[in-house]
N, C-alpha and C. Protein backbone atom coordinates (compact mmCIF):
# COMPACT_ATOMS: atom_id res chain seq x y z
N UNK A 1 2.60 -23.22 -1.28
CA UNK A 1 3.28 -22.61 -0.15
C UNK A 1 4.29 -21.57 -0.64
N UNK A 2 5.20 -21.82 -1.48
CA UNK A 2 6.12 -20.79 -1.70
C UNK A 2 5.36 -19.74 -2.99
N UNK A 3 4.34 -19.99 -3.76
CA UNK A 3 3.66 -18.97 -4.63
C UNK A 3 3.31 -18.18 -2.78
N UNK A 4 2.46 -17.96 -1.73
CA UNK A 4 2.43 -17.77 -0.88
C UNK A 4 3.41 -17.11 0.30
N UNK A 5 4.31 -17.47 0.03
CA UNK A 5 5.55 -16.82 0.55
C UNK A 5 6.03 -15.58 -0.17
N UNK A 6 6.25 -15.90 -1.85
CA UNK A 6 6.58 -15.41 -2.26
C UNK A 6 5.83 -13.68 -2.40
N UNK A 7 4.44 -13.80 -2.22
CA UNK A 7 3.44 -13.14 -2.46
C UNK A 7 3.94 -12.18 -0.92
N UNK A 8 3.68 -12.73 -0.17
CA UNK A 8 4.29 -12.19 1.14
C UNK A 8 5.58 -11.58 1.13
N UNK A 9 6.53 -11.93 0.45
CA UNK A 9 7.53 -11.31 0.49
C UNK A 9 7.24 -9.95 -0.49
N UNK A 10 6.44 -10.26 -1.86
CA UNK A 10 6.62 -9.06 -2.21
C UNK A 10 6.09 -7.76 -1.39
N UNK A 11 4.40 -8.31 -0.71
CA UNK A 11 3.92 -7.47 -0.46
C UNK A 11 4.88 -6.81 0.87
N UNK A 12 5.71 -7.26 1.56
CA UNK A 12 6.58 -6.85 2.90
C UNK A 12 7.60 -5.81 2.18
N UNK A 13 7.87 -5.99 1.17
CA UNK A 13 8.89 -4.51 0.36
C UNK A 13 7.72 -3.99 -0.42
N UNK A 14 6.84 -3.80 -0.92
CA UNK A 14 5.73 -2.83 -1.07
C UNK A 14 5.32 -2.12 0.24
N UNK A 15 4.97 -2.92 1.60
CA UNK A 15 5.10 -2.25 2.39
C UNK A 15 6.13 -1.01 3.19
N UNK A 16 7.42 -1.69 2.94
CA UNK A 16 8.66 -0.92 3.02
C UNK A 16 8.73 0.37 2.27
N UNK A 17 8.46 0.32 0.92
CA UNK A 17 8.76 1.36 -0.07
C UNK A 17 7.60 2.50 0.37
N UNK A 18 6.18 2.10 0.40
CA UNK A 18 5.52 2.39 0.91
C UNK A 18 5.77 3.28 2.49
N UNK A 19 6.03 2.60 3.79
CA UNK A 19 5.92 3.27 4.53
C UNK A 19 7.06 4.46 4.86
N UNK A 20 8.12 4.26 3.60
CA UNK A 20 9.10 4.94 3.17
C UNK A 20 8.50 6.50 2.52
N UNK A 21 8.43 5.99 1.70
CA UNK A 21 7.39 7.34 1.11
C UNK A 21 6.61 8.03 2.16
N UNK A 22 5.57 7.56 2.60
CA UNK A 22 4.99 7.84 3.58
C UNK A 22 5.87 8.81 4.59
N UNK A 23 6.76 8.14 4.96
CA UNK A 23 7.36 9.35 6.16
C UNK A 23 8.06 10.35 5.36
N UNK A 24 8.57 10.04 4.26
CA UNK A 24 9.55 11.39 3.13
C UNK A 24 8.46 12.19 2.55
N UNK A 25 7.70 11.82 1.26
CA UNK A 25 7.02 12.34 0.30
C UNK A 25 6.12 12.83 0.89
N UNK A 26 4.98 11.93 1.48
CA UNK A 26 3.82 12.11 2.23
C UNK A 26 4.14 12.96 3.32
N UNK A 27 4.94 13.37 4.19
CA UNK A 27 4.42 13.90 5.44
C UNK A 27 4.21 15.54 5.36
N UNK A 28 4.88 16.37 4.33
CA UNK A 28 3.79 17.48 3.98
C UNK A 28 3.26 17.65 3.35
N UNK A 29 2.59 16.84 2.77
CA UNK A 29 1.30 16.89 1.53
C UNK A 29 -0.13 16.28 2.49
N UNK A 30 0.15 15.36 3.79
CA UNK A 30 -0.90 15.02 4.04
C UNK A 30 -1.27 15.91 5.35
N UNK A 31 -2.46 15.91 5.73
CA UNK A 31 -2.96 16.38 7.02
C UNK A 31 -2.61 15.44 8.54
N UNK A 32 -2.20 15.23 9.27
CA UNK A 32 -1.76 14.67 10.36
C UNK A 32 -2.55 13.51 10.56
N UNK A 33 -3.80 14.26 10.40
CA UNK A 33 -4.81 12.30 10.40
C UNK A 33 -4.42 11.68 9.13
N UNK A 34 -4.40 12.36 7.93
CA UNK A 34 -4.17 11.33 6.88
C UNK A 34 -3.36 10.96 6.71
N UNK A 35 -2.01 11.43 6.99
CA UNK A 35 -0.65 10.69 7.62
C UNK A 35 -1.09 9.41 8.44
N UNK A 36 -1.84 9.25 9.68
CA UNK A 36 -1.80 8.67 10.30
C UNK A 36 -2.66 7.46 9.79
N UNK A 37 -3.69 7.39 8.84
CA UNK A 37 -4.60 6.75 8.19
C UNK A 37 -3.65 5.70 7.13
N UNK A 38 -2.48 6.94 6.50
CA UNK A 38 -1.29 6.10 5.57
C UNK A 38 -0.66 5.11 6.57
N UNK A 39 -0.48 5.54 7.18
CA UNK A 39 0.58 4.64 7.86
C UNK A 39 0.14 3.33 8.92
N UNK A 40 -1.32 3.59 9.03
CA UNK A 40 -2.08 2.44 9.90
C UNK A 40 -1.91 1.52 8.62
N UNK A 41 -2.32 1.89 7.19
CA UNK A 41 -2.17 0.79 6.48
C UNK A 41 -1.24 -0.02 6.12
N UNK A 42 0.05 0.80 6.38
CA UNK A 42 1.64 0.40 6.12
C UNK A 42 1.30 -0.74 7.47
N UNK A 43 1.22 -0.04 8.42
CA UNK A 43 1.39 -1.53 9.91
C UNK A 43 0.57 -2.23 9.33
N UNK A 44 -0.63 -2.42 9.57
CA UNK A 44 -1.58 -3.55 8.97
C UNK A 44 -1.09 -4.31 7.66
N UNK A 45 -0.53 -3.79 7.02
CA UNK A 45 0.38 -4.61 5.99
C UNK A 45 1.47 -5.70 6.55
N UNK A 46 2.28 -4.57 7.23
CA UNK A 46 3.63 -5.12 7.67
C UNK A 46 3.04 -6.41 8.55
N UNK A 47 2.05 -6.02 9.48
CA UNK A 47 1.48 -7.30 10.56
C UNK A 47 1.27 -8.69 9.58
N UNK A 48 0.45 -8.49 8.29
CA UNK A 48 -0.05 -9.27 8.28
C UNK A 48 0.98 -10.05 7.24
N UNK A 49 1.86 -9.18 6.22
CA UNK A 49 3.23 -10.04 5.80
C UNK A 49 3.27 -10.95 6.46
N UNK A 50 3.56 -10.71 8.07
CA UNK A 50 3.99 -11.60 9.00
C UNK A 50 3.64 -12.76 9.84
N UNK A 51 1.82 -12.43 9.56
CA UNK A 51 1.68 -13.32 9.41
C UNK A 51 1.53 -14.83 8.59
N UNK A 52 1.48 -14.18 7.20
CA UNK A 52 1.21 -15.00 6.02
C UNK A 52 3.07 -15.90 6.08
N UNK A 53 3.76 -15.69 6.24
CA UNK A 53 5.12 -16.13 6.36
C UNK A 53 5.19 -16.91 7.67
N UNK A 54 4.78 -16.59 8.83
CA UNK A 54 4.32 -17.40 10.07
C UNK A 54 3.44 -19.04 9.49
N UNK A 55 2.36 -18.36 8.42
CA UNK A 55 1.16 -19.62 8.70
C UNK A 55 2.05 -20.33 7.69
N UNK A 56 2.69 -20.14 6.48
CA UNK A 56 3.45 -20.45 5.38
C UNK A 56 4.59 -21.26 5.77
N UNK A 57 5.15 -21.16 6.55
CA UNK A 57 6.29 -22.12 7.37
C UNK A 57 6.16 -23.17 8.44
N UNK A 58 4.71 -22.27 8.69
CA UNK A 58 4.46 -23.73 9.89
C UNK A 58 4.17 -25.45 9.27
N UNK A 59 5.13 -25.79 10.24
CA UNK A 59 5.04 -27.46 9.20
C UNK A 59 4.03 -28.26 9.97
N UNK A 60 2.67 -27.49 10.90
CA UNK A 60 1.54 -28.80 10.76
C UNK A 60 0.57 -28.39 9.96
N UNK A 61 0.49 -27.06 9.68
CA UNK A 61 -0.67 -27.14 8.44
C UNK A 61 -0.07 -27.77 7.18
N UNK A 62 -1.60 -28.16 6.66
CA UNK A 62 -1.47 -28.84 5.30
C UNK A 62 -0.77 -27.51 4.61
N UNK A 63 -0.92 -27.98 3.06
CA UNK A 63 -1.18 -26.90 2.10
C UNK A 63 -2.20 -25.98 1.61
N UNK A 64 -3.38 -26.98 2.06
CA UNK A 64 -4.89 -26.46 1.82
C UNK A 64 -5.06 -25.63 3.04
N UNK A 65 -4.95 -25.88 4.41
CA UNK A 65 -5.00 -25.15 5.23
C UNK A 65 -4.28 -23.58 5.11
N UNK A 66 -2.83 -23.68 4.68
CA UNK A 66 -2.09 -22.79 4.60
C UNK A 66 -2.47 -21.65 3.44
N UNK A 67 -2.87 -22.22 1.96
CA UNK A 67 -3.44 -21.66 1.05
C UNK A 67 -4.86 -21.10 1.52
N UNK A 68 -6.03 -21.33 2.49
CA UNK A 68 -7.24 -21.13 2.45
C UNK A 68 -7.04 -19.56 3.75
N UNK A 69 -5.61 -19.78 4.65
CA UNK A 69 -5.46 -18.57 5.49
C UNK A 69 -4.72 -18.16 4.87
N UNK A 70 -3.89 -18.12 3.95
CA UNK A 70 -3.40 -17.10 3.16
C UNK A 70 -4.15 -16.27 2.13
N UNK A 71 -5.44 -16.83 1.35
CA UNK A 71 -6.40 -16.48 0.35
C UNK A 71 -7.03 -15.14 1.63
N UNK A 72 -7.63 -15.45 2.51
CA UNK A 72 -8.03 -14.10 3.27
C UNK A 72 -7.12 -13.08 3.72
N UNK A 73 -6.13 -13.62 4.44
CA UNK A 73 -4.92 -12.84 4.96
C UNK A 73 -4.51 -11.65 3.22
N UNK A 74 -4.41 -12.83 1.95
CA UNK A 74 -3.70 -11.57 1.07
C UNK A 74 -4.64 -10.97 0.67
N UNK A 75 -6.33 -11.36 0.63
CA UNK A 75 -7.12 -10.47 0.01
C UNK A 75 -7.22 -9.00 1.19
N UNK A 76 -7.82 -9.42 2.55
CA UNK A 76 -7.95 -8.63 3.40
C UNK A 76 -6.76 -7.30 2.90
N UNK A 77 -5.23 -7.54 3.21
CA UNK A 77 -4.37 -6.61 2.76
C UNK A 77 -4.58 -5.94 1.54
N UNK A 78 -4.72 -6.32 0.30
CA UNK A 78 -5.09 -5.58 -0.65
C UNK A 78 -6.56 -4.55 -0.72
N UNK A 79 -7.22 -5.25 0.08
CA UNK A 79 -8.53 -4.14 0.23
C UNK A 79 -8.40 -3.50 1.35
N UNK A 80 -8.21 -3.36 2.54
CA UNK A 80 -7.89 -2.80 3.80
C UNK A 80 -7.01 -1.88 3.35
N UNK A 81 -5.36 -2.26 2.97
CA UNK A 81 -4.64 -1.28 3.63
C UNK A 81 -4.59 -0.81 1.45
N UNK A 82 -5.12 -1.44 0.75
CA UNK A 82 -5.19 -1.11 -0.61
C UNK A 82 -6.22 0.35 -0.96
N UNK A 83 -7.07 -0.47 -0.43
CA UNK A 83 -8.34 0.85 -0.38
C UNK A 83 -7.92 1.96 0.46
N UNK A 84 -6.86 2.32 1.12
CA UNK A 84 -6.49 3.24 2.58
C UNK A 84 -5.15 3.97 1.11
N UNK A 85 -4.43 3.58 0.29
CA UNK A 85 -3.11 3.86 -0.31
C UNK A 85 -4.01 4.38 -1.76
N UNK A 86 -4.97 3.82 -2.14
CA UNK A 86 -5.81 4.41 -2.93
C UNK A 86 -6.45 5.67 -2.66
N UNK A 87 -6.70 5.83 -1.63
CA UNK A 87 -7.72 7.20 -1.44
C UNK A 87 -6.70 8.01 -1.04
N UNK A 88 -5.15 8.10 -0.64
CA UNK A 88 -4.10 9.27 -0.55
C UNK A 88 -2.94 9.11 -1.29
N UNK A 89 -3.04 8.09 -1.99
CA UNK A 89 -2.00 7.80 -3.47
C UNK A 89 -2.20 8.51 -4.65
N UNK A 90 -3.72 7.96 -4.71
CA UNK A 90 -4.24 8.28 -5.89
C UNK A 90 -5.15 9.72 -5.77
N UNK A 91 -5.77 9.82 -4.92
CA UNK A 91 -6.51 10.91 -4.78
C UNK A 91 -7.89 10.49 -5.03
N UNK A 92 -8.52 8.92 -4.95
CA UNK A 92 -9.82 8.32 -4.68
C UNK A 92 -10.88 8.56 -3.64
N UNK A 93 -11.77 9.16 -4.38
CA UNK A 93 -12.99 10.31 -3.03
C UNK A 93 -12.60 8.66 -2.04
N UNK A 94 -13.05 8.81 -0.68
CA UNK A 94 -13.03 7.93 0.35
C UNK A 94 -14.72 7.72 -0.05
N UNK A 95 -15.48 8.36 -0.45
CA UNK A 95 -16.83 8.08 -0.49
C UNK A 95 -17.32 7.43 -1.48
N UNK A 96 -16.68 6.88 -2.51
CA UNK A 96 -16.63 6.32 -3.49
C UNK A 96 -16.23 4.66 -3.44
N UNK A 97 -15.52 4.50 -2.06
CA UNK A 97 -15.18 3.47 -2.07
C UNK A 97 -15.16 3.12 -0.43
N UNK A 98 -16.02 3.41 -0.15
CA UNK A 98 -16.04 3.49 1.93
C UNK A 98 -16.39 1.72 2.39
N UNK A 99 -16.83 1.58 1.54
CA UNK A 99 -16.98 -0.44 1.90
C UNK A 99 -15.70 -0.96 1.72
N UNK A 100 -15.14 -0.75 0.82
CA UNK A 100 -13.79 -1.71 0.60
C UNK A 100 -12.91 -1.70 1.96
N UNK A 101 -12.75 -0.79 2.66
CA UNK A 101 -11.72 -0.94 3.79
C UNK A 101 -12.20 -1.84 4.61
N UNK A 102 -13.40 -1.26 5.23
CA UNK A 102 -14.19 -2.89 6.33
C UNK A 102 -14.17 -3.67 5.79
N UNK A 103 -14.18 -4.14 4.24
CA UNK A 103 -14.36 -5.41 4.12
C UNK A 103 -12.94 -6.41 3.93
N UNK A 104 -11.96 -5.40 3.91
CA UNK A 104 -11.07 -6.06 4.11
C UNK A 104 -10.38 -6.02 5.60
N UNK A 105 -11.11 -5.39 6.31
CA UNK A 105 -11.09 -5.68 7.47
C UNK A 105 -11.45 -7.21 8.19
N UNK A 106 -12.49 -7.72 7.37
CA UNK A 106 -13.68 -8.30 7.83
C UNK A 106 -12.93 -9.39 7.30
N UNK A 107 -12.14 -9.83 6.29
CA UNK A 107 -11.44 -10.68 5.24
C UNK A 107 -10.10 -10.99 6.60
N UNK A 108 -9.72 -10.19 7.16
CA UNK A 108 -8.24 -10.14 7.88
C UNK A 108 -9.01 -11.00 9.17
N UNK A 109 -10.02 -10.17 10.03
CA UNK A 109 -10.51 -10.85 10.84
C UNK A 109 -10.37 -12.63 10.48
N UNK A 110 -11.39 -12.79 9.52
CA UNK A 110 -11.93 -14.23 9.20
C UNK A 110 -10.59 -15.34 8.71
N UNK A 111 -9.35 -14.67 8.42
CA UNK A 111 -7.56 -15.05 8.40
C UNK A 111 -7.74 -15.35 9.60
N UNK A 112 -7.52 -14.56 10.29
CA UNK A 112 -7.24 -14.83 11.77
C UNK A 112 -8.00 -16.02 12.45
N UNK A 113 -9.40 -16.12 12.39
CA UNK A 113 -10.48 -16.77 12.59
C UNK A 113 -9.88 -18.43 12.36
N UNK A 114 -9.53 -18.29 11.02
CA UNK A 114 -9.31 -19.85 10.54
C UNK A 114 -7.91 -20.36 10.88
N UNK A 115 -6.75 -19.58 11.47
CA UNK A 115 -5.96 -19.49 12.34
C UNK A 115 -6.55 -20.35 13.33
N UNK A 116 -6.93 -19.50 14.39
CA UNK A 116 -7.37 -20.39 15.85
C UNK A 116 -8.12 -21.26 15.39
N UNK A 117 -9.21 -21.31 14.35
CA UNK A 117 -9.51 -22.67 13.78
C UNK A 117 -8.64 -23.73 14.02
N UNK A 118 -7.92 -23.81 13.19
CA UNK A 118 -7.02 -24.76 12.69
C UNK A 118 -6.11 -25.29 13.99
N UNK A 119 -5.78 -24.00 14.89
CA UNK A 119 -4.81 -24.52 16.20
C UNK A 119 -5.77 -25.44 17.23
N UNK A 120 -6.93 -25.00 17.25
CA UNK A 120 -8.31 -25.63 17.79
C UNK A 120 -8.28 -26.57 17.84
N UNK A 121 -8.34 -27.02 16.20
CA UNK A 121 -8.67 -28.61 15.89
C UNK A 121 -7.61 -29.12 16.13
N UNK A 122 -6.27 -28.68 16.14
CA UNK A 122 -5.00 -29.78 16.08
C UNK A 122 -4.70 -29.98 18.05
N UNK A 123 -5.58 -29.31 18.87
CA UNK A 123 -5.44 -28.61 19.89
C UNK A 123 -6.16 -29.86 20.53
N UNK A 124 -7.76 -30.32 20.33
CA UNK A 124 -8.69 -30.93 20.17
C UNK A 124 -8.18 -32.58 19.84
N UNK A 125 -7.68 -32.59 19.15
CA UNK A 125 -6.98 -34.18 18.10
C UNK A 125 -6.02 -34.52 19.50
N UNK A 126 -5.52 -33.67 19.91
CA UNK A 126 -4.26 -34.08 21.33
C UNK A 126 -4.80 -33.88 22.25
């Protein structure tokens, strides 16, 4: 739980520094959509910090529960909004790497998924 927290906390000031830059450094170097592409990934970050610190504190999940929605929740972020900071950070063709964003899309979804899972079953038990 707290390796988990902790992970969350870093990534919530990576997000910060990040969507910092973003509005200073970034906003005349990028084109208005790709501004806007940076900064969907900054929110989608920031959201999901919040949630990983939400599922991380709640005291009816186990640990296994909490660790198995945090394993998607932190991968999803690193490929979603990772693959999005890669292609206008770094200068990574988008065509080179056009799967990684959905699939950490698809990783965030399936967080979420095992979320209402889990409220389901404890939902179900009462």
């Amino acid at each position: 739980m707290y390796k988990n927290l902790t992970v969350a906390a870093v990534l919530g000031m990576i997000a910060v520094v990040l969507g910092a830059f973003g509005a200073h450094a970034l906003k005349s170097k990028l084109t208005p959509e790709a501004l806007e592409s940076f900064e969907t990934a900054v929110r989608y970050q920031f959201f999901h910090v919040l949630l990983l610190l939400f599922v991380n504190m709640y005291k009816e999940f186990t640990n296994k529960e909490k660790n198995r929605i945090s394993y998607f929740i932190i991968a999803g972020i690193l490929l979603f909004s990772g693959s999005i900071y890669l292609i206008y950070l770094l200068k990574v063709p988008a065509k080179s790497i056009w799967f990684i964003t959905p699939l950490g899309g698809v990783l965030l979804i399936v967080g979420w998924a095992l979320l209402a899972y889990n409220f389901v079953k404890r939902a179900v038990k009462n």
